[in-house]
C-alpha atoms as a PDB file:
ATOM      1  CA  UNK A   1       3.006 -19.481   9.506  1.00  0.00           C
ATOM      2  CA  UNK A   2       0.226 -17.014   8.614  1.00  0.00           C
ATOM      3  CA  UNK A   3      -0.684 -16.692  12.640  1.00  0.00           C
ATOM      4  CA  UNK A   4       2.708 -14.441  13.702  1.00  0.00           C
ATOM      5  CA  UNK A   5       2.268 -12.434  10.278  1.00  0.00           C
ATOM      6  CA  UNK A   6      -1.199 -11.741  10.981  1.00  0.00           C
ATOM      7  CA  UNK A   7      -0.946 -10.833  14.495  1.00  0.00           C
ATOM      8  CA  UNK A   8       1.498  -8.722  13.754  1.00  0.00           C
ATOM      9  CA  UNK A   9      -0.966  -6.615  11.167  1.00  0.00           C
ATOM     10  CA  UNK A  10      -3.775  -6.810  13.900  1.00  0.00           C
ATOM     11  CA  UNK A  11      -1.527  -5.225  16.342  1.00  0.00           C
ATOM     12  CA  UNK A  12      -0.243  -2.464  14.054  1.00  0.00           C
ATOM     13  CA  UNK A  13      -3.802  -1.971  12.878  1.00  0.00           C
ATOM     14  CA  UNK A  14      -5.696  -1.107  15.873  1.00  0.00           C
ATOM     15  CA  UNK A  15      -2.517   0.061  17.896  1.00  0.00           C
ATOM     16  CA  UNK A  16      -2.882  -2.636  20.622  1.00  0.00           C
ATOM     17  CA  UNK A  17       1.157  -2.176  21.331  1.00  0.00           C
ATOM     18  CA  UNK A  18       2.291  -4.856  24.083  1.00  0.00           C
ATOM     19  CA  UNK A  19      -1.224  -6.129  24.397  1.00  0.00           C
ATOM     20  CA  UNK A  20      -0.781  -7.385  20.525  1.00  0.00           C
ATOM     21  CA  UNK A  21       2.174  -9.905  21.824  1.00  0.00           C
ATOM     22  CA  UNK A  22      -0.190 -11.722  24.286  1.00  0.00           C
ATOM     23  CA  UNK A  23      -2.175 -12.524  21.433  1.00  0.00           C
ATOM     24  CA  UNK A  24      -2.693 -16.421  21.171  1.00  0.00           C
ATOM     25  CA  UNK A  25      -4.438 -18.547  17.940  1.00  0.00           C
ATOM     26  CA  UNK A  26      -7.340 -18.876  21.011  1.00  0.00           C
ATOM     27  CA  UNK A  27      -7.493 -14.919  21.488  1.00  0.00           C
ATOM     28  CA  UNK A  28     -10.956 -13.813  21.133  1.00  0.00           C
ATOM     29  CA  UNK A  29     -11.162 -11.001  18.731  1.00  0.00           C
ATOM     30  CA  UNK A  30     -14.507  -9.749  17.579  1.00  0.00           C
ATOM     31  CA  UNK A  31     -16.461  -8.611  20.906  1.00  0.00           C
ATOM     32  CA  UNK A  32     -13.256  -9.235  22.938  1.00  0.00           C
ATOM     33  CA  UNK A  33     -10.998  -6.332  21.471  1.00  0.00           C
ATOM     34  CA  UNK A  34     -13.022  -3.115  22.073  1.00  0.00           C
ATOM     35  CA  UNK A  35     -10.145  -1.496  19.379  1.00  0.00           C
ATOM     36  CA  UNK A  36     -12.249  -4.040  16.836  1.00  0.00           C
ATOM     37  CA  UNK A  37     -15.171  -2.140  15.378  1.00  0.00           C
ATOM     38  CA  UNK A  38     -16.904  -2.117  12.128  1.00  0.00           C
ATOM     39  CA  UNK A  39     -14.360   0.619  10.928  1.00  0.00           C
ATOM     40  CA  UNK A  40     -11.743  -1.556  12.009  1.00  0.00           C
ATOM     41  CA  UNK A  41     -12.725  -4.559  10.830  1.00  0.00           C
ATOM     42  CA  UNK A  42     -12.104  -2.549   7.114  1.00  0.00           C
ATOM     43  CA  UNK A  43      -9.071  -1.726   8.298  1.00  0.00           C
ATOM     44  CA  UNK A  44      -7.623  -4.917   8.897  1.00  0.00           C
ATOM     45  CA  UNK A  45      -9.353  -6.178   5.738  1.00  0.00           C
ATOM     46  CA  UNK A  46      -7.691  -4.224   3.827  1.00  0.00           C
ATOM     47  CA  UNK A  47      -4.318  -4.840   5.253  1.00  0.00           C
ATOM     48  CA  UNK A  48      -4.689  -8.066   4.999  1.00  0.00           C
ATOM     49  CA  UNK A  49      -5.532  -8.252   1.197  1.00  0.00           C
ATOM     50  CA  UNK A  50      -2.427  -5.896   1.005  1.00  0.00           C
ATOM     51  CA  UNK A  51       0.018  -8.200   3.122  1.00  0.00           C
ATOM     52  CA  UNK A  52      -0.662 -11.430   1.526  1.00  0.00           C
ATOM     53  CA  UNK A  53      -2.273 -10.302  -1.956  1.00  0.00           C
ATOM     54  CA  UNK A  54      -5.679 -12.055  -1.316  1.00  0.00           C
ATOM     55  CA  UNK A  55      -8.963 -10.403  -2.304  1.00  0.00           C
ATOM     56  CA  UNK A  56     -11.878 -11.147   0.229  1.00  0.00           C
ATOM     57  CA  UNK A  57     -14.911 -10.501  -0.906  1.00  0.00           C
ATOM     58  CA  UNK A  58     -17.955  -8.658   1.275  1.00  0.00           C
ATOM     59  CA  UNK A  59     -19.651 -12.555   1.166  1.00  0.00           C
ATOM     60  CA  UNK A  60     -16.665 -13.929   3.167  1.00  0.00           C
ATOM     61  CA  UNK A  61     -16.855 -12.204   5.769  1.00  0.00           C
ATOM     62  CA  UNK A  62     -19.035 -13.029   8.797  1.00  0.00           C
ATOM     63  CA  UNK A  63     -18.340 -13.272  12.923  1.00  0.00           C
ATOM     64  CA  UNK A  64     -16.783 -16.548  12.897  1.00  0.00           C
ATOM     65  CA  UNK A  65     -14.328 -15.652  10.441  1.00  0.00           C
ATOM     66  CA  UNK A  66     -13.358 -12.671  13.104  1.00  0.00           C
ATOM     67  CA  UNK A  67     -14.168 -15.087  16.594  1.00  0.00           C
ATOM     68  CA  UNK A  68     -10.410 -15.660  17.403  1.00  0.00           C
ATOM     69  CA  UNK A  69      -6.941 -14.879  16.087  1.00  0.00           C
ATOM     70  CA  UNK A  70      -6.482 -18.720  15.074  1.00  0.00           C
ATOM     71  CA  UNK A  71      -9.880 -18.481  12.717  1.00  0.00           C
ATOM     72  CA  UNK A  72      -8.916 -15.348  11.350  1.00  0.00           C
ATOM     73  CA  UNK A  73      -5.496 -17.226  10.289  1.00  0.00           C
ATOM     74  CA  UNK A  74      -7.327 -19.917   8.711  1.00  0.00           C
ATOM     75  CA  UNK A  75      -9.243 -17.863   6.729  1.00  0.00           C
ATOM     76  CA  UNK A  76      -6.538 -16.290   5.193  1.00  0.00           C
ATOM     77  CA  UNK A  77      -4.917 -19.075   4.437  1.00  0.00           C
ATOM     78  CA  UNK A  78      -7.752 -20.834   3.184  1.00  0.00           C
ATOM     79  CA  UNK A  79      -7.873 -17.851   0.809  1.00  0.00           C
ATOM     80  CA  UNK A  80      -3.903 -17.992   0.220  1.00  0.00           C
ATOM     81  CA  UNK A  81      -4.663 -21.417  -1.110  1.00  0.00           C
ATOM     82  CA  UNK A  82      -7.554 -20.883  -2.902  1.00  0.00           C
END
Protein backbone atom coordinates (compact mmCIF):
# COMPACT_ATOMS: atom_id res chain seq x y z
CA UNK A 1 0.00 0.00 0.00
CA UNK A 2 2.51 2.60 1.23
CA UNK A 3 5.21 1.24 -1.60
CA UNK A 4 3.24 2.86 -4.94
CA UNK A 5 2.48 6.10 -2.73
CA UNK A 6 5.94 6.43 -1.78
CA UNK A 7 7.52 5.81 -5.00
CA UNK A 8 5.51 8.05 -6.39
CA UNK A 9 6.90 11.03 -3.86
CA UNK A 10 10.54 9.71 -4.53
CA UNK A 11 10.05 10.16 -8.15
CA UNK A 12 8.47 13.62 -7.97
CA UNK A 13 11.11 14.54 -5.42
CA UNK A 14 14.30 14.09 -7.13
CA UNK A 15 12.73 14.33 -10.74
CA UNK A 16 13.72 10.75 -11.75
CA UNK A 17 10.65 10.90 -14.51
CA UNK A 18 10.37 7.33 -16.30
CA UNK A 19 13.28 6.02 -14.33
CA UNK A 20 10.86 6.47 -11.05
CA UNK A 21 8.37 3.65 -12.68
CA UNK A 22 11.16 0.97 -12.78
CA UNK A 23 11.40 1.41 -9.25
CA UNK A 24 10.91 -2.04 -7.40
CA UNK A 25 10.49 -2.65 -3.23
CA UNK A 26 14.33 -4.23 -4.07
CA UNK A 27 15.51 -0.82 -5.77
CA UNK A 28 18.58 0.32 -4.13
CA UNK A 29 18.25 3.88 -3.13
CA UNK A 30 20.87 5.48 -0.98
CA UNK A 31 24.32 5.14 -3.02
CA UNK A 32 22.35 3.74 -6.02
CA UNK A 33 20.34 7.00 -7.03
CA UNK A 34 23.04 9.68 -7.62
CA UNK A 35 19.67 12.28 -7.52
CA UNK A 36 19.78 10.99 -3.55
CA UNK A 37 22.04 13.32 -1.60
CA UNK A 38 22.05 14.67 1.82
CA UNK A 39 19.88 17.66 0.52
CA UNK A 40 17.66 15.25 -0.88
CA UNK A 41 17.34 12.99 1.60
CA UNK A 42 15.52 16.36 3.51
CA UNK A 43 13.62 16.63 0.76
CA UNK A 44 11.97 13.48 0.68
CA UNK A 45 11.75 13.63 4.49
CA UNK A 46 9.85 16.20 4.47
CA UNK A 47 7.46 15.06 1.86
CA UNK A 48 6.99 12.23 3.39
CA UNK A 49 5.94 13.62 6.88
CA UNK A 50 3.66 15.86 4.63
CA UNK A 51 2.03 12.90 2.55
CA UNK A 52 1.21 10.61 5.29
CA UNK A 53 1.25 13.06 8.44
CA UNK A 54 4.11 11.19 10.28
CA UNK A 55 6.84 13.09 12.13
CA UNK A 56 10.36 11.36 11.86
CA UNK A 57 12.60 12.40 14.06
CA UNK A 58 16.62 13.17 13.22
CA UNK A 59 17.21 9.66 15.54
CA UNK A 60 15.26 7.59 12.94
CA UNK A 61 16.98 8.09 10.38
CA UNK A 62 20.07 6.09 9.38
CA UNK A 63 21.31 4.17 5.87
CA UNK A 64 19.26 1.20 6.26
CA UNK A 65 16.21 3.04 6.64
CA UNK A 66 17.22 4.66 3.00
CA UNK A 67 19.01 1.02 1.51
CA UNK A 68 16.01 0.18 -0.82
CA UNK A 69 12.57 1.45 -1.80
CA UNK A 70 10.91 -1.64 0.12
CA UNK A 71 12.81 -0.46 3.61
CA UNK A 72 12.01 2.96 3.09
CA UNK A 73 8.18 1.70 2.87
CA UNK A 74 8.47 -0.11 5.99
CA UNK A 75 9.65 2.57 7.79
CA UNK A 76 6.94 4.65 7.08
CA UNK A 77 4.61 2.43 7.84
CA UNK A 78 6.11 1.33 10.88
CA UNK A 79 5.76 5.02 11.76
CA UNK A 80 2.03 5.15 10.27
CA UNK A 81 1.36 2.58 12.91
CA UNK A 82 3.15 3.79 15.59
Amino acid sequence: MYLEQIKTILTDTLSLGDAGRDLTADSPLLGALPELDSMAVISLIAALEEHFDIAIDDDDISASTFSTLGSLAAFVEAKRGA
